[in-house]
PDB file of N, CA and C in Angstrom:
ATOM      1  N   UNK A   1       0.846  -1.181   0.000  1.00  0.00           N
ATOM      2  CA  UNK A   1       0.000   0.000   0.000  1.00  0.00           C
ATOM      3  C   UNK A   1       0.889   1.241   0.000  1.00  0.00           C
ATOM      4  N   UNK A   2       0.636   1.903  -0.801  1.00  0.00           N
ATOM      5  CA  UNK A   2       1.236   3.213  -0.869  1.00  0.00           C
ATOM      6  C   UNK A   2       0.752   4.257   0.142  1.00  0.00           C
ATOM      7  N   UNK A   3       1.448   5.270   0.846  1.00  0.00           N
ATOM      8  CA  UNK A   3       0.912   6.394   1.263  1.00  0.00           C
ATOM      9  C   UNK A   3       1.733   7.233   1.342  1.00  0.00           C
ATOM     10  N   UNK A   4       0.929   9.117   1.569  1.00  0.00           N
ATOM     11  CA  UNK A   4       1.700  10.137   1.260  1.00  0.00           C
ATOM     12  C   UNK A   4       1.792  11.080   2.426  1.00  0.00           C
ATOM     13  N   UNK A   5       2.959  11.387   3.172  1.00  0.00           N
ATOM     14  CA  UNK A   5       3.168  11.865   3.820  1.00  0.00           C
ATOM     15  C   UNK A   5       4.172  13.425   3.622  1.00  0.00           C
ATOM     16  N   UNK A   6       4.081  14.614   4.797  1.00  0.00           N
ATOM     17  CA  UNK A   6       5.139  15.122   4.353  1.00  0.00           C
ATOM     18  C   UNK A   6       6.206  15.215   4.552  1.00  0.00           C
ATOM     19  N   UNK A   7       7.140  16.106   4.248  1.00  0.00           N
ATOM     20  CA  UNK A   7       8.729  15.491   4.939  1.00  0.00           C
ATOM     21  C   UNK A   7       8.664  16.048   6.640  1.00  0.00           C
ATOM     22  N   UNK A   8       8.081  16.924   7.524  1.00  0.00           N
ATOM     23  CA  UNK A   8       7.465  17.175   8.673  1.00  0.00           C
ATOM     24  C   UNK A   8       7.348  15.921   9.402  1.00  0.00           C
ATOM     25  N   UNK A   9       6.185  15.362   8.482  1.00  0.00           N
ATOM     26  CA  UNK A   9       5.495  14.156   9.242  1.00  0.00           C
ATOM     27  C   UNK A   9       6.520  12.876   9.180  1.00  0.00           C
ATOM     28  N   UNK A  10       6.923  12.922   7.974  1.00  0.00           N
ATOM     29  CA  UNK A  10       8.308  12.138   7.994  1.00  0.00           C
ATOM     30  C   UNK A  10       9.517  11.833   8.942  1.00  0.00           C
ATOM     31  N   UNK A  11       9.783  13.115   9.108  1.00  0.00           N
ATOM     32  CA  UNK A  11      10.823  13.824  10.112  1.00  0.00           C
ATOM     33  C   UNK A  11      10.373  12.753  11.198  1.00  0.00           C
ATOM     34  N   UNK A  12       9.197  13.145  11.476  1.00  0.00           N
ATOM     35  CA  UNK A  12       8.948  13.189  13.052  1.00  0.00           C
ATOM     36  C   UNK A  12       8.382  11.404  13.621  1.00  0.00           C
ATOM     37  N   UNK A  13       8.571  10.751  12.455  1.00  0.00           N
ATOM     38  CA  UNK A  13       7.814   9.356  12.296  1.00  0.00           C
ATOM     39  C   UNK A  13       9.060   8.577  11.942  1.00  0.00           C
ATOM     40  N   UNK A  14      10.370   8.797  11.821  1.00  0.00           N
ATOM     41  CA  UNK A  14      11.170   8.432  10.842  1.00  0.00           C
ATOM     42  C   UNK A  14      11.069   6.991  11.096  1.00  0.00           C
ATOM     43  N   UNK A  15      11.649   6.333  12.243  1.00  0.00           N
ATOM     44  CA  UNK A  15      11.751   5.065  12.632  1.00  0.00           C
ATOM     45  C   UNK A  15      10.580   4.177  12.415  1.00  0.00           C
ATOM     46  N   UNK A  16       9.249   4.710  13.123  1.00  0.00           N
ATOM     47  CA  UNK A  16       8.152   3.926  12.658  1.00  0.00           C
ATOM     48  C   UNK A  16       8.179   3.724  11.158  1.00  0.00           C
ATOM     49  N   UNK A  17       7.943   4.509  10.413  1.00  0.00           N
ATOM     50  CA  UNK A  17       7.664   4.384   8.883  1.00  0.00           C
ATOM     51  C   UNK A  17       8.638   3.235   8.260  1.00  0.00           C
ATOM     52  N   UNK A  18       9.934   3.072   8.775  1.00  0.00           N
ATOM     53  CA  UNK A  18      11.281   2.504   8.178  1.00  0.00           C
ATOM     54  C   UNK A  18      10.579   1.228   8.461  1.00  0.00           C
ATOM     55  N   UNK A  19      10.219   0.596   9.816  1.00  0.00           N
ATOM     56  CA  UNK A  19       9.534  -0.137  10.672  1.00  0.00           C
ATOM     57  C   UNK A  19       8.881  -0.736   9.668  1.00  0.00           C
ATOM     58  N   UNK A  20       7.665   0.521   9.372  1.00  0.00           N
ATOM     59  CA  UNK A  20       6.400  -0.480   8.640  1.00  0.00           C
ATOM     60  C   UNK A  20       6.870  -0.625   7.222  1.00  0.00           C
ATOM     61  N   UNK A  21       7.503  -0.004   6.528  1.00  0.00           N
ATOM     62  CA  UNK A  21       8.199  -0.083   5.183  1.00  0.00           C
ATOM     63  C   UNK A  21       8.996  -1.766   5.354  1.00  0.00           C
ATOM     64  N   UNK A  22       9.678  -2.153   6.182  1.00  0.00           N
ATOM     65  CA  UNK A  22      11.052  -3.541   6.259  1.00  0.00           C
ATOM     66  C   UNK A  22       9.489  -4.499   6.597  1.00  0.00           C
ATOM     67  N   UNK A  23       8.690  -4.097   7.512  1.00  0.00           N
ATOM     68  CA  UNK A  23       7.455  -5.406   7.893  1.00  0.00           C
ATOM     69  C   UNK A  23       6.792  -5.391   6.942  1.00  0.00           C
ATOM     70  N   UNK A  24       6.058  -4.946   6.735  1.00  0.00           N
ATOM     71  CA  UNK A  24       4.813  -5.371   6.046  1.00  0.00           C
ATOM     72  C   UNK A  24       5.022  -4.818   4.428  1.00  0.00           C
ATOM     73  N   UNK A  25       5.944  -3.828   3.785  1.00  0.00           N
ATOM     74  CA  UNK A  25       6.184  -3.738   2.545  1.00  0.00           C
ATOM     75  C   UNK A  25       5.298  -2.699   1.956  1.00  0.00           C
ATOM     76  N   UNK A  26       5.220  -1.522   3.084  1.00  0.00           N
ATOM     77  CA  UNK A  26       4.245  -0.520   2.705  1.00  0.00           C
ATOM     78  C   UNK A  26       5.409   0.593   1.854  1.00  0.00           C
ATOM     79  N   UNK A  27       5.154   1.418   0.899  1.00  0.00           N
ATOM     80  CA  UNK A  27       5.549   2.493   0.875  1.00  0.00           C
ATOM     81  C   UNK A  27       4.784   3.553   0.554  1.00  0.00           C
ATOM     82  N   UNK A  28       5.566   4.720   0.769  1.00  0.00           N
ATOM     83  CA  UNK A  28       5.014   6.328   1.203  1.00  0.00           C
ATOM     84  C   UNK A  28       5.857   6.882   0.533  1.00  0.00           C
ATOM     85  N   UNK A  29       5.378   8.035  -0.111  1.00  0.00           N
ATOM     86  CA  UNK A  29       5.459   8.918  -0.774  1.00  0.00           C
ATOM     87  C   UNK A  29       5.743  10.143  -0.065  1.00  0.00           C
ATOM     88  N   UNK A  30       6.956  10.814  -0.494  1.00  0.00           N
ATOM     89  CA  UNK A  30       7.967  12.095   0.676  1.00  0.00           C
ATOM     90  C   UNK A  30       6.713  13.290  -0.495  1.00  0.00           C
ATOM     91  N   UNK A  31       6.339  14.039   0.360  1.00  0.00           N
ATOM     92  CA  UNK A  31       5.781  15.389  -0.386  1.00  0.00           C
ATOM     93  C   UNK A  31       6.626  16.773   0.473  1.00  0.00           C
ATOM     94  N   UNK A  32       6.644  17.501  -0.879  1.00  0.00           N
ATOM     95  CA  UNK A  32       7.089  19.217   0.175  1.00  0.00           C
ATOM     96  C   UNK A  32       5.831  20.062  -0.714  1.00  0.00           C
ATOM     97  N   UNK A  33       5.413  20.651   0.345  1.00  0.00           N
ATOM     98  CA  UNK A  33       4.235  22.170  -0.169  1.00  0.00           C
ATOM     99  C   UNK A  33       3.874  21.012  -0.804  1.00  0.00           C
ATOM    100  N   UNK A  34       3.414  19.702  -0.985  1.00  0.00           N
ATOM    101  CA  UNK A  34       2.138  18.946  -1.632  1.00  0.00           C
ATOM    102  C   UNK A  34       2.834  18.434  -3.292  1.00  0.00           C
ATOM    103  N   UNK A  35       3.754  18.496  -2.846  1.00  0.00           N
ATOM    104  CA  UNK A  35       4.337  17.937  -4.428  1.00  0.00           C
ATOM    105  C   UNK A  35       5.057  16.601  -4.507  1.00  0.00           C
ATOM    106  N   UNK A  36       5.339  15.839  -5.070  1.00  0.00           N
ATOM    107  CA  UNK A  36       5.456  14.513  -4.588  1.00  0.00           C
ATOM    108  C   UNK A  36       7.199  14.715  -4.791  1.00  0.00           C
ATOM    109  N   UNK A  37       8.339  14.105  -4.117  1.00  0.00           N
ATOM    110  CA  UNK A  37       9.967  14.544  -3.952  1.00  0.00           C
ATOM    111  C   UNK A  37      10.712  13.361  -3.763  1.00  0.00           C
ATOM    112  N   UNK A  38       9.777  12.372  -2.698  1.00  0.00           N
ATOM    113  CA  UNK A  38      11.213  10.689  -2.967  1.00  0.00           C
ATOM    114  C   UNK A  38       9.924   9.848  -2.427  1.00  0.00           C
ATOM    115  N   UNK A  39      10.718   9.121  -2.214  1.00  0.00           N
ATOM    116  CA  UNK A  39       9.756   7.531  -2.141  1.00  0.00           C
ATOM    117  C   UNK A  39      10.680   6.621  -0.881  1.00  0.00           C
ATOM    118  N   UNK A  40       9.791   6.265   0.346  1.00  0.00           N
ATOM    119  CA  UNK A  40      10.876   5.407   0.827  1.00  0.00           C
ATOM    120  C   UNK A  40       9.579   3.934   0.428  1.00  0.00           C
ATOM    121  N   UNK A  41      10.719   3.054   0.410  1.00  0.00           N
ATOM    122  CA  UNK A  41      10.168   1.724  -0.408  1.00  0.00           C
ATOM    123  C   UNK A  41      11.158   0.259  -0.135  1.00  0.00           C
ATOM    124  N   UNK A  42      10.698  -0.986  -0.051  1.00  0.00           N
ATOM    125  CA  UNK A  42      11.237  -1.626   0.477  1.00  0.00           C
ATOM    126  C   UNK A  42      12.955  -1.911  -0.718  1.00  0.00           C
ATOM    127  N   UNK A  43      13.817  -2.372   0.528  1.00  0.00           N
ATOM    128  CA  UNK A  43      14.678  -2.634  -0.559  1.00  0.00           C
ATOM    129  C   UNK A  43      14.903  -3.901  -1.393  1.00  0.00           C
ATOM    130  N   UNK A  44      13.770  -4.355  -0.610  1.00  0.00           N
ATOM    131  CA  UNK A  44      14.057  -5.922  -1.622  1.00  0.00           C
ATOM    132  C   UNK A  44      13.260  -5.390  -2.866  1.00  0.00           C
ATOM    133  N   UNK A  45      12.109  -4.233  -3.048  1.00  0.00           N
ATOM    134  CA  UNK A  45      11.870  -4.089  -4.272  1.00  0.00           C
ATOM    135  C   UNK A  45      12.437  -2.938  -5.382  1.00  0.00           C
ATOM    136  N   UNK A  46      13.740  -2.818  -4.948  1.00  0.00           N
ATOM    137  CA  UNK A  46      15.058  -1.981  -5.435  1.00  0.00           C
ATOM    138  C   UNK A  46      15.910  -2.803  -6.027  1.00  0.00           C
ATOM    139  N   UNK A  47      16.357  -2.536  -7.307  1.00  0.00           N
ATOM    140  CA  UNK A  47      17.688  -2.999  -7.805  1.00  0.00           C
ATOM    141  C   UNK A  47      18.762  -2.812  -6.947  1.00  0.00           C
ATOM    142  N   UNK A  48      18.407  -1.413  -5.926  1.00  0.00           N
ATOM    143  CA  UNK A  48      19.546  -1.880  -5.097  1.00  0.00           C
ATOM    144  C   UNK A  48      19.839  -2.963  -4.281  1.00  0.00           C
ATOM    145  N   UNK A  49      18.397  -3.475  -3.554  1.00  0.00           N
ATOM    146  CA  UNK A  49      18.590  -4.961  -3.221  1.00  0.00           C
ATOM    147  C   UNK A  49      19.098  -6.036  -3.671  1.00  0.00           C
ATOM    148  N   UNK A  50      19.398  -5.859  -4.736  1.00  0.00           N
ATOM    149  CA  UNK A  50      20.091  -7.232  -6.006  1.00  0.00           C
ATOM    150  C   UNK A  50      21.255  -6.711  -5.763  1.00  0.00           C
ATOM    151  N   UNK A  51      21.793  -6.340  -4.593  1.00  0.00           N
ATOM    152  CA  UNK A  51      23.026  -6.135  -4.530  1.00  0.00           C
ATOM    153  C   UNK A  51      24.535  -5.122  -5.577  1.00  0.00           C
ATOM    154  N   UNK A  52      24.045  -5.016  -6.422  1.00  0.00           N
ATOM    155  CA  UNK A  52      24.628  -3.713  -7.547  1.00  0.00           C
ATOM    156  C   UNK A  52      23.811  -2.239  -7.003  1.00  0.00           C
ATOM    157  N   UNK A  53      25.116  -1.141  -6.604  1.00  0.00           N
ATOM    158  CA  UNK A  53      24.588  -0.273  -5.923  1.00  0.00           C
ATOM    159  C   UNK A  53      24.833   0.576  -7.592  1.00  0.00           C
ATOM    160  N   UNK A  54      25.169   0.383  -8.712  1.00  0.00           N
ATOM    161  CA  UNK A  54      25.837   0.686  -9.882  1.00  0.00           C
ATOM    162  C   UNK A  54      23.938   1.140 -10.093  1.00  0.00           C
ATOM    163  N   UNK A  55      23.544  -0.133 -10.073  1.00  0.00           N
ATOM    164  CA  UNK A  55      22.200  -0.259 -10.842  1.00  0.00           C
ATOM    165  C   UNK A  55      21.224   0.841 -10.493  1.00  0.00           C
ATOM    166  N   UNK A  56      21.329   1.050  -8.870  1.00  0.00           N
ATOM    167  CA  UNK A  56      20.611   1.772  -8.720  1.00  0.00           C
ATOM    168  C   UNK A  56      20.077   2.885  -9.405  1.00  0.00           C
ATOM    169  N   UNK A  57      21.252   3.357 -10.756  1.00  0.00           N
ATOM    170  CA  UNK A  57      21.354   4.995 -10.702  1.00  0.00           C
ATOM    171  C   UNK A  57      21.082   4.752 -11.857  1.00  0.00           C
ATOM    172  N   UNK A  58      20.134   3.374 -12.384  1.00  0.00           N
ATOM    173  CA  UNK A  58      19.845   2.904 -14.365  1.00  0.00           C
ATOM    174  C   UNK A  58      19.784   4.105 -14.946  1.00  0.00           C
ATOM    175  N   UNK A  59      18.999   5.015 -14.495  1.00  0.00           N
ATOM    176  CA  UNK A  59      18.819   6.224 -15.655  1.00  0.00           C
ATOM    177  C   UNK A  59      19.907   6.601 -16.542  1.00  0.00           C
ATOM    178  N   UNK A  60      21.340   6.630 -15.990  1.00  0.00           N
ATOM    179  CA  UNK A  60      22.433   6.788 -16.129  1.00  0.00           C
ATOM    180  C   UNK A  60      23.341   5.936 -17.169  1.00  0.00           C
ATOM    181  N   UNK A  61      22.856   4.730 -17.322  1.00  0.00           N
ATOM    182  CA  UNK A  61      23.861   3.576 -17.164  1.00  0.00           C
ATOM    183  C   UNK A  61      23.858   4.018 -19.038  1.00  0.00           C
ATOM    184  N   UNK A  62      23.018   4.326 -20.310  1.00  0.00           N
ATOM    185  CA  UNK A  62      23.468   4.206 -21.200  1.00  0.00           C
ATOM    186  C   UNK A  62      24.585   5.885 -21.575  1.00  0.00           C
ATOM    187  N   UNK A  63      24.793   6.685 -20.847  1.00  0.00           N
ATOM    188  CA  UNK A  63      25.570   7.953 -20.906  1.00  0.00           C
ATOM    189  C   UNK A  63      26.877   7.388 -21.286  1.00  0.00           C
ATOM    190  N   UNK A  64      27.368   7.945 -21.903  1.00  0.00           N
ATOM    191  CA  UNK A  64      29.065   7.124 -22.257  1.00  0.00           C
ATOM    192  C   UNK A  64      30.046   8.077 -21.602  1.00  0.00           C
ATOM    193  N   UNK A  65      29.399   9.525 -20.933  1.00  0.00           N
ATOM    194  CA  UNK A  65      30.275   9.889 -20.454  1.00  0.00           C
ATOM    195  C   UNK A  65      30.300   9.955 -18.954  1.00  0.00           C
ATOM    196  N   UNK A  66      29.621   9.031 -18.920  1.00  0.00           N
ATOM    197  CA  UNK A  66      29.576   8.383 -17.369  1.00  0.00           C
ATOM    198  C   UNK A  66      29.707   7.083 -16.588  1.00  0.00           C
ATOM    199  N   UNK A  67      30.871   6.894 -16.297  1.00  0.00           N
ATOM    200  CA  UNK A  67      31.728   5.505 -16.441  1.00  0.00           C
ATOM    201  C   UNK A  67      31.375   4.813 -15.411  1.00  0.00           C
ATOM    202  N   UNK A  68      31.252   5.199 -14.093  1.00  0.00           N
ATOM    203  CA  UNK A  68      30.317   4.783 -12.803  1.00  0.00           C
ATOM    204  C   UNK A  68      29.457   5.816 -12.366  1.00  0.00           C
ATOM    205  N   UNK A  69      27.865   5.397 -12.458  1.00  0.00           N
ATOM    206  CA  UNK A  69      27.107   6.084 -11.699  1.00  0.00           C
ATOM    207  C   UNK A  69      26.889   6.934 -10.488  1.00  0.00           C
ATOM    208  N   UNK A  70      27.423   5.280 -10.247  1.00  0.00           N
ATOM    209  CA  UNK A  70      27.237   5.818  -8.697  1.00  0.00           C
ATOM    210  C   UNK A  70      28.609   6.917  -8.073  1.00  0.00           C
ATOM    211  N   UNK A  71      29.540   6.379  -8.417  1.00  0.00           N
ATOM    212  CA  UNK A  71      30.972   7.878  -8.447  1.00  0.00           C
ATOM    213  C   UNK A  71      30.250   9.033  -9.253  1.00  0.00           C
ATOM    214  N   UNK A  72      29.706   8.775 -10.161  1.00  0.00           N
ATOM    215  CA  UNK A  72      29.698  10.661 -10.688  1.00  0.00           C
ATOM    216  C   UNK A  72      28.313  11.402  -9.336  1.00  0.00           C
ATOM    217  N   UNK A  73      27.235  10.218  -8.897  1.00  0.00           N
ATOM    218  CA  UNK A  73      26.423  10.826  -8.187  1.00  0.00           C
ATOM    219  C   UNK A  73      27.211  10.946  -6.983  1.00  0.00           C
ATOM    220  N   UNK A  74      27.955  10.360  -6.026  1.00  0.00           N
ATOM    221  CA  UNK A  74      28.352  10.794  -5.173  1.00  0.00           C
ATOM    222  C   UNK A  74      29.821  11.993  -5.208  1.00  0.00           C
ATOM    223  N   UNK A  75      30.624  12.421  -6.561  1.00  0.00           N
ATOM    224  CA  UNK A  75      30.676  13.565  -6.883  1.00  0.00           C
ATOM    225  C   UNK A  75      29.764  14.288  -6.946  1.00  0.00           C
ATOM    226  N   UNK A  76      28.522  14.487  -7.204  1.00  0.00           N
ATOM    227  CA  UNK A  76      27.817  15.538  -7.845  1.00  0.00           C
ATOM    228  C   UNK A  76      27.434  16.399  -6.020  1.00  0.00           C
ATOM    229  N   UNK A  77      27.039  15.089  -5.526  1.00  0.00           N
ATOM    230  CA  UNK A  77      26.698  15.200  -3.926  1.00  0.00           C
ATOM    231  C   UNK A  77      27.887  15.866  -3.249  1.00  0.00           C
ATOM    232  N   UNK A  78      29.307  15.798  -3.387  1.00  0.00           N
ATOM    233  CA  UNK A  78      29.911  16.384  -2.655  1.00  0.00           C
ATOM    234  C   UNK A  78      30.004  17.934  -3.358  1.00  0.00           C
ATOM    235  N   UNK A  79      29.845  17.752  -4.451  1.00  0.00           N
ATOM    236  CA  UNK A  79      29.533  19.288  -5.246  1.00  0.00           C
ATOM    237  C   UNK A  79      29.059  20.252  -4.069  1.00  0.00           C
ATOM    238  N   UNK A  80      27.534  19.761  -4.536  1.00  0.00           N
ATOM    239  CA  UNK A  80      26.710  20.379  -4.087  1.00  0.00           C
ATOM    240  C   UNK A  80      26.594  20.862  -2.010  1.00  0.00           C
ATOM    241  N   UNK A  81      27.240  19.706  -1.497  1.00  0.00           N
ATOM    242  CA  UNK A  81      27.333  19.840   0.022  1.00  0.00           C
ATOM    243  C   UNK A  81      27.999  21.215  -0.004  1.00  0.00           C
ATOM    244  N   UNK A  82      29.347  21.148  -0.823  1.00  0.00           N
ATOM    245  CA  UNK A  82      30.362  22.147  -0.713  1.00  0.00           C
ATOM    246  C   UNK A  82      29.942  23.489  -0.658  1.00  0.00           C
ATOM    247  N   UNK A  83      28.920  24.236  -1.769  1.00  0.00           N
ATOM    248  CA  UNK A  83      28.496  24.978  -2.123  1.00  0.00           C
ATOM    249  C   UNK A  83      27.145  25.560  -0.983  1.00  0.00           C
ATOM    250  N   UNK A  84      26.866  24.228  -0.498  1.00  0.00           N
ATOM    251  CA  UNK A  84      25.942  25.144   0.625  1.00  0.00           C
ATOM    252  C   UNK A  84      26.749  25.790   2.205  1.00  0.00           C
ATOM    253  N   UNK A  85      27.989  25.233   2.498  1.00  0.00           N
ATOM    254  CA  UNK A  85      28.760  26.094   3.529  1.00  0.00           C
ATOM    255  C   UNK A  85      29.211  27.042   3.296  1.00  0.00           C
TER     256      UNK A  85
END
């Protein structure tokens, strides 16, 4: 079952939600100001669960100028950390 929460209610639920997400295989939908933003979801129904953390980032995978995914996203992430201090 899907449901939509906001990142507030999120915040403040974090553990329960993780809880009912690993038991029973619910996921919820992250909203800000009512717009829909991430998804927490079980990981067995993630390519990342198949153990390739590469896969995770498929959108990526036919770019030729992007040799590991997951390195250019966790560059892009330290980018961006940098720029907000």
């Amino acid at each position: 079952m899907t449901q939509t929460l906001s990142i507030k209610d999120t915040r403040n639920r974090l553990a329960e939600i993780i809880n009912q997400v690993a038991i029973s295989g619910d996921e919820f939908v992250i909203t800000k100001f009512g717009q829909p933003k991430a998804m927490i979801v079980p990981v067995s129904s993630t390519k990342l669960g198949s153990g390739s953390f590469d896969e995770a980032f498929g959108i990526w995978k036919d770019r030729k100028d992007i040799k590991s995914s997951a390195k250019w996203v966790r560059e892009l992430r330290d980018k961006m950390s940098l720029r907000q201090r």
